[in-house]
C-alpha atoms as a PDB file:
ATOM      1  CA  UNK A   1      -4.505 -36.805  -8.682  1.00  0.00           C
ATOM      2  CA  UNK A   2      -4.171 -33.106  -8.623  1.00  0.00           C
ATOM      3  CA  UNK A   3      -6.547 -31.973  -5.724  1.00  0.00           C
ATOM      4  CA  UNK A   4      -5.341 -28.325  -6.012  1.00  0.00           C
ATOM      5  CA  UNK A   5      -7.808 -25.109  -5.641  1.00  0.00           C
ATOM      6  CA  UNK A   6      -8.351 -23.103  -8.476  1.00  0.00           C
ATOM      7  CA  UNK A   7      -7.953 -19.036  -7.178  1.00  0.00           C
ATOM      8  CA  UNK A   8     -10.415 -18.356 -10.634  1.00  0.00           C
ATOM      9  CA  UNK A   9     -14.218 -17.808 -10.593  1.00  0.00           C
ATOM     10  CA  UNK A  10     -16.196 -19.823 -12.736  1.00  0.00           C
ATOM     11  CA  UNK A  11     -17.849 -16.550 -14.236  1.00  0.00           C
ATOM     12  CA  UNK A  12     -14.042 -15.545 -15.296  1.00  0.00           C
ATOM     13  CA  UNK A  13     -13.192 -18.623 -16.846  1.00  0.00           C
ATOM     14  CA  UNK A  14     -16.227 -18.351 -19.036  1.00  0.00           C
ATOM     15  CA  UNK A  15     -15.839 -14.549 -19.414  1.00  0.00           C
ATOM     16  CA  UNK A  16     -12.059 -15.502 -20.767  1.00  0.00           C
ATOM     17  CA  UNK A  17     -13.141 -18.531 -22.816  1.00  0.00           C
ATOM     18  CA  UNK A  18     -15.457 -15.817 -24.023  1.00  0.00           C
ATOM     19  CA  UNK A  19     -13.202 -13.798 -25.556  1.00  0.00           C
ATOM     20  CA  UNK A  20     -11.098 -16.001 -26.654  1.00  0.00           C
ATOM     21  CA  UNK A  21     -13.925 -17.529 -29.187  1.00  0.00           C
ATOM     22  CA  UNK A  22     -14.519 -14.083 -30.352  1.00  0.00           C
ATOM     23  CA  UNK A  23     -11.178 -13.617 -30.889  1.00  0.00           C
ATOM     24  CA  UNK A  24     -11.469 -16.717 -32.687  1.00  0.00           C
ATOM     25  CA  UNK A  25     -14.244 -15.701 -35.237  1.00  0.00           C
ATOM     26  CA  UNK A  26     -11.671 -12.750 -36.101  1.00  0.00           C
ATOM     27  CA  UNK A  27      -9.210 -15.153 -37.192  1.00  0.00           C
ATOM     28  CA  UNK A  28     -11.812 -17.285 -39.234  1.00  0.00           C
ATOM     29  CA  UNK A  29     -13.102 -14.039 -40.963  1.00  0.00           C
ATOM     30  CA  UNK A  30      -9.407 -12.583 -41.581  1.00  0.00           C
ATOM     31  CA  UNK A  31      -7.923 -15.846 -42.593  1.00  0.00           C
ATOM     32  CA  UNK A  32      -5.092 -14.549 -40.592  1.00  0.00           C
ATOM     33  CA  UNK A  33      -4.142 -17.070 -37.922  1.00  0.00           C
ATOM     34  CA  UNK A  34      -0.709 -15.770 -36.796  1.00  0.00           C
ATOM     35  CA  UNK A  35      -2.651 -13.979 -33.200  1.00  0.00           C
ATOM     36  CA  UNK A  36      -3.863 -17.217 -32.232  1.00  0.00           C
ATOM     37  CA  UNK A  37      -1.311 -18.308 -29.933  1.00  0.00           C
ATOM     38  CA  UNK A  38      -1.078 -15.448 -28.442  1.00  0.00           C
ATOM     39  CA  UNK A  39      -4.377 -16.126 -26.451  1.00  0.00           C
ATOM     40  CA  UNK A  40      -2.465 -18.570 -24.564  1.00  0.00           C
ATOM     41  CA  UNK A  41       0.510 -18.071 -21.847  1.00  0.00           C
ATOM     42  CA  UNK A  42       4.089 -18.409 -23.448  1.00  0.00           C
ATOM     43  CA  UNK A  43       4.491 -22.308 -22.064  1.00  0.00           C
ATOM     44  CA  UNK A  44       1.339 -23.349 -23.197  1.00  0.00           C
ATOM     45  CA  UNK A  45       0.590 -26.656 -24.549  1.00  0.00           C
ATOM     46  CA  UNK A  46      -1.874 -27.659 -27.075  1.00  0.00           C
ATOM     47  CA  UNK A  47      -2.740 -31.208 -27.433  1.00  0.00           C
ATOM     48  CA  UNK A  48      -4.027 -32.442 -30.875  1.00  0.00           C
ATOM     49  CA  UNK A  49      -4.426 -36.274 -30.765  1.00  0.00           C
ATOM     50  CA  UNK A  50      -4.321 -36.795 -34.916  1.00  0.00           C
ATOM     51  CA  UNK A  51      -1.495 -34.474 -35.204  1.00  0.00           C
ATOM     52  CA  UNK A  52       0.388 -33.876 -31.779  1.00  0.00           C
ATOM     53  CA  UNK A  53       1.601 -32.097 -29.186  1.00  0.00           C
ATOM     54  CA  UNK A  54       3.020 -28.353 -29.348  1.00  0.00           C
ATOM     55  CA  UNK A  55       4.837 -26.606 -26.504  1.00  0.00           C
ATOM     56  CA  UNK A  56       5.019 -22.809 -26.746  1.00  0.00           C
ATOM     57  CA  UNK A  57       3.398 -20.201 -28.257  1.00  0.00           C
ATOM     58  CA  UNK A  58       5.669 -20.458 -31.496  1.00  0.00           C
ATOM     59  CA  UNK A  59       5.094 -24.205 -31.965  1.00  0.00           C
ATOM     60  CA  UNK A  60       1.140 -23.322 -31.258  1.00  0.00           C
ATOM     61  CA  UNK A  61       1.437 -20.576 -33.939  1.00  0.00           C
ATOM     62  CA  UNK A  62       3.295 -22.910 -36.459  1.00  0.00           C
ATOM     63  CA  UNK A  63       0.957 -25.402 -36.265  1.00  0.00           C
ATOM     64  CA  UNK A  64      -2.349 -23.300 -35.884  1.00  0.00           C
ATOM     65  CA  UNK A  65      -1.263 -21.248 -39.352  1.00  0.00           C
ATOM     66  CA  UNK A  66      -0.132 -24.142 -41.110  1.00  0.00           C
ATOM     67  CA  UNK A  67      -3.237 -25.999 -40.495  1.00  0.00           C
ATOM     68  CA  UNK A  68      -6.118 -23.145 -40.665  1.00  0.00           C
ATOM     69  CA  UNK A  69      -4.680 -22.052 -43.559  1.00  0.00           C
ATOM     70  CA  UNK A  70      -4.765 -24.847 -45.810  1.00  0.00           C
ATOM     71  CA  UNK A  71      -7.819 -27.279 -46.985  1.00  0.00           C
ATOM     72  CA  UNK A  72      -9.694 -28.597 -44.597  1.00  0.00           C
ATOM     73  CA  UNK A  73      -9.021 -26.036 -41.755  1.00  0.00           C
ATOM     74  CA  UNK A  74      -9.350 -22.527 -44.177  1.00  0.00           C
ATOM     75  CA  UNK A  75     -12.981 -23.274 -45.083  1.00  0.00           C
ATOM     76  CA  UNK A  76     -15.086 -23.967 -41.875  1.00  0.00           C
ATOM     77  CA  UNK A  77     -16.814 -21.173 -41.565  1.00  0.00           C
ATOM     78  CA  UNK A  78     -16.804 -20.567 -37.655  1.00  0.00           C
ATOM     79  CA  UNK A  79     -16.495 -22.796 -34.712  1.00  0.00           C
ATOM     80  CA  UNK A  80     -19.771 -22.151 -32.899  1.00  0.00           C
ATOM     81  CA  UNK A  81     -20.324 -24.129 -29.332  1.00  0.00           C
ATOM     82  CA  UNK A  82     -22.860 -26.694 -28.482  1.00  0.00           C
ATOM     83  CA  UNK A  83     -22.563 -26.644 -24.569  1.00  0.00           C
ATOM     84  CA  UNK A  84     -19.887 -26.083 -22.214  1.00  0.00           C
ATOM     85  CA  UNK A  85     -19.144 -26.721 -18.333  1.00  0.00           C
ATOM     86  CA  UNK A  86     -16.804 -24.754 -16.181  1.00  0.00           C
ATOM     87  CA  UNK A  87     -14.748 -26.965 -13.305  1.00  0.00           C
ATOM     88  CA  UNK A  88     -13.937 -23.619 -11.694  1.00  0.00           C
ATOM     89  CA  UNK A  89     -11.709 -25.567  -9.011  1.00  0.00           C
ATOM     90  CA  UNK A  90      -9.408 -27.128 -11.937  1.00  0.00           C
ATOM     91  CA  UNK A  91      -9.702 -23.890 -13.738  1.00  0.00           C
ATOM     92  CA  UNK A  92     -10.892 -25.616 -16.310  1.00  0.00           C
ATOM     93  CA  UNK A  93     -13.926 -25.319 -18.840  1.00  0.00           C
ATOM     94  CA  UNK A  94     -14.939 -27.965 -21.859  1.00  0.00           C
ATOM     95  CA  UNK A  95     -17.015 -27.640 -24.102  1.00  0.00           C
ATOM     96  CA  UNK A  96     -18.092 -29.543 -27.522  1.00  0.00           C
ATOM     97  CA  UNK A  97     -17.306 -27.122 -30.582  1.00  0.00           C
ATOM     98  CA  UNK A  98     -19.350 -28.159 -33.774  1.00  0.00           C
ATOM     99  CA  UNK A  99     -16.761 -27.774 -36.827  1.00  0.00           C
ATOM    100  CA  UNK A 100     -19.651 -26.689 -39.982  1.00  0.00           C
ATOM    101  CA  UNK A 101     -18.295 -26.738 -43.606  1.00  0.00           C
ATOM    102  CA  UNK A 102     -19.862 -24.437 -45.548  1.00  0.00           C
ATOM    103  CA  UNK A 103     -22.129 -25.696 -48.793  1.00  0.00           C
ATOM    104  CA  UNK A 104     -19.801 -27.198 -51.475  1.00  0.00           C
ATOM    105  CA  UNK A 105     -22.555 -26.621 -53.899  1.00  0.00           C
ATOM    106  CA  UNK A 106     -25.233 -28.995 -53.585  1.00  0.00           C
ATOM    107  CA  UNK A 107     -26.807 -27.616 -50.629  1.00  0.00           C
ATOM    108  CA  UNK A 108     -24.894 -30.352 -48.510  1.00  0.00           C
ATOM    109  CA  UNK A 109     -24.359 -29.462 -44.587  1.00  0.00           C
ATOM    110  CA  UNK A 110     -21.493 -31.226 -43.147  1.00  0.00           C
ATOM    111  CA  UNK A 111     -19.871 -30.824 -39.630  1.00  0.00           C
ATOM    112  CA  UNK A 112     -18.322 -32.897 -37.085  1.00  0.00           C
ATOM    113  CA  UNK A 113     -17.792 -32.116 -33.445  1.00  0.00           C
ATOM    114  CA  UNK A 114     -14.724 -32.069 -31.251  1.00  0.00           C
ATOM    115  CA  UNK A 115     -14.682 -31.514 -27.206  1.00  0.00           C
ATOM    116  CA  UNK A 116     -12.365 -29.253 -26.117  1.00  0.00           C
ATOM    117  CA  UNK A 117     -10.594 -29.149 -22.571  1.00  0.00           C
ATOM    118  CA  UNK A 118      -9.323 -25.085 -21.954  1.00  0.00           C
ATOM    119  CA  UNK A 119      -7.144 -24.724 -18.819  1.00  0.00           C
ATOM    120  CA  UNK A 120      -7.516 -21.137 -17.609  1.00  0.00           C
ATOM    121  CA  UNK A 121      -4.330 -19.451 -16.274  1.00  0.00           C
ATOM    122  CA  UNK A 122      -5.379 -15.778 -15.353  1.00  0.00           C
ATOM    123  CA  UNK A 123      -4.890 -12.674 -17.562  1.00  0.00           C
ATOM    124  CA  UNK A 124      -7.236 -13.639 -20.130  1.00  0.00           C
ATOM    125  CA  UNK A 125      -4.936 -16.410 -20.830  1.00  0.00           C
ATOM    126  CA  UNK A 126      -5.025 -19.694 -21.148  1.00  0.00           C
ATOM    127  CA  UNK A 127      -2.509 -22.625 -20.662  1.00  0.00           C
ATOM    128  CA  UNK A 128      -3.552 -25.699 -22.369  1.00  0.00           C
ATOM    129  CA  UNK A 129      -5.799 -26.825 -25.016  1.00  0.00           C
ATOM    130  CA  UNK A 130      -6.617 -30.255 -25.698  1.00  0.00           C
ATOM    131  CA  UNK A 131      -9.248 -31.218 -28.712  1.00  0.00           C
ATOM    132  CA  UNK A 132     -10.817 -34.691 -28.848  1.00  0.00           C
ATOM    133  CA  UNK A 133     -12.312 -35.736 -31.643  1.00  0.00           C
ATOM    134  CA  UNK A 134     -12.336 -38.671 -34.402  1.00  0.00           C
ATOM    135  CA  UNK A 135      -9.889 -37.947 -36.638  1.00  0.00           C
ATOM    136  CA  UNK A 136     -11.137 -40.545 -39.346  1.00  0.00           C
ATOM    137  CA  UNK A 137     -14.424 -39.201 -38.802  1.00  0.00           C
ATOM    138  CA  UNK A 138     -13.515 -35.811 -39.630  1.00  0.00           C
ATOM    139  CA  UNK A 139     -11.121 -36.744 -42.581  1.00  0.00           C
ATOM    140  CA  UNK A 140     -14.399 -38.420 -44.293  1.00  0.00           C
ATOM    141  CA  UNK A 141     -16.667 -35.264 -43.919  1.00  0.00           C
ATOM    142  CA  UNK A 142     -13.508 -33.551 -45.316  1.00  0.00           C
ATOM    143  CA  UNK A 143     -12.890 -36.125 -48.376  1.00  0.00           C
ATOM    144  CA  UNK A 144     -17.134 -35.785 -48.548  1.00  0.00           C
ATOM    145  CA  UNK A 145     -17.362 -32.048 -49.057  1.00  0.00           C
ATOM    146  CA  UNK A 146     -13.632 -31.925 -51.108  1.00  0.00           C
ATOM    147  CA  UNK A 147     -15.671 -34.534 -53.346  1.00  0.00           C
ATOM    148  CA  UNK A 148     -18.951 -32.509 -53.938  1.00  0.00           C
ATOM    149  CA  UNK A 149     -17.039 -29.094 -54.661  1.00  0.00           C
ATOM    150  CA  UNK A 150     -15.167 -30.436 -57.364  1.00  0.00           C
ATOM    151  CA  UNK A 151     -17.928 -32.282 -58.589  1.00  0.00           C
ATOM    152  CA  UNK A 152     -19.286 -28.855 -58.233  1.00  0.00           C
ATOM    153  CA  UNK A 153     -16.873 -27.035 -59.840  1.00  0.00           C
ATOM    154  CA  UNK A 154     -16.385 -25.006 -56.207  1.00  0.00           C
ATOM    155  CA  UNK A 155     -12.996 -26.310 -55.667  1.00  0.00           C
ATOM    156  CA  UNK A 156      -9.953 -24.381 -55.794  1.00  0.00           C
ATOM    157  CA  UNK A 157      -5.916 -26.064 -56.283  1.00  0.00           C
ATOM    158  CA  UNK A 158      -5.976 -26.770 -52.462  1.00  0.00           C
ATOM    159  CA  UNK A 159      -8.893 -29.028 -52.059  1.00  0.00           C
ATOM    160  CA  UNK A 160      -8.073 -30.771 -55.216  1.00  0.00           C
ATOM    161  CA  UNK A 161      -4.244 -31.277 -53.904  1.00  0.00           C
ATOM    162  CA  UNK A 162      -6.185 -32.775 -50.224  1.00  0.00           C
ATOM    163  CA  UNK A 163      -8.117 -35.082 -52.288  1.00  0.00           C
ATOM    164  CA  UNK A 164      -5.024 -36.562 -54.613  1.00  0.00           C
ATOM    165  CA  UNK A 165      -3.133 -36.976 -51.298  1.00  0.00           C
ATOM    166  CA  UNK A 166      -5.547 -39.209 -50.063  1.00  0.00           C
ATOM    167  CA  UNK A 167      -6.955 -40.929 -52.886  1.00  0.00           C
ATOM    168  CA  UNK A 168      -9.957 -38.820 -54.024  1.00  0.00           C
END
């Protein structure tokens, strides 16, 4: 067990984890995703349990482009928070980010949540990321909203690619 002493406040955890989500939003209204890991320190790790574990800001910038760029990722519209706790000793805040889709033409809201565990390493930085979340959970509301755009005619080549990948 790691008993060590954090030398970061709580309020600059939160003030970093602040600016990170607004540099966040950026990304999600540019569709450009290539800055992301840049917000973390160059030996970062991000842990994704459905789809791994990347080392280094260029293996967090592969991954973060390839997936926000294509269907599902390039259509939630934002990643807005539903609570979050700081464990200033750890340096470490969580939080539970909701992940909204927008309408795929029926008026349908979909969204599932993931918690997220930030370590904070100083600078405005951070060092790890690790979202936890039901992957098969998420996949549905995907395949759900994928299913009501076309049925909608509100789906472009990239949605209708996701859903003949996985049966649609």
């Amino acid at each position: 067990m790691d008993l060590r002493v954090s030398r970061f406040s709580a309020d600059e955890i939160t003030d970093a984890y602040a600016a990170f989500h607004e540099q966040v939003a950026g990304f999600v209204a540019s569709g450009d995703w290539t800055g992301y890991a840049d917000l973390f320190t160059p030996d970062a790790v991000y842990v994704e349990h459905a789809m791994g574990t990347f080392r280094g800001r260029e293996e967090i910038r592969a991954w973060s482009v390839r997936t926000m760029t294509a269907y599902p990722g390039r259509v939630m519209t934002g990643f807005p928070l539903s609570w979050q706790v700081v464990d200033a000793d750890a340096a470490r805040l969580v939080c539970e980010v909701r992940n909204p889709m927008p309408d795929p033409g029926d008026g349908t809201l979909l969204e599932e949540p993931n918690i997220t565990i930030m370590t904070y390493a100083g600078d405005g930085l951070f060092s790890c990321e690790e979202d936890v979340y039901n992957p098969l959970r998420f996949h549905e509301m995907a395949m759900t909203w994928a299913r009501i755009a076309v049925a909608h005619d509100n789906a472009d080549d990239d949605v209708r690619a996701y859903l003949d990948r996985f049966g649609g």
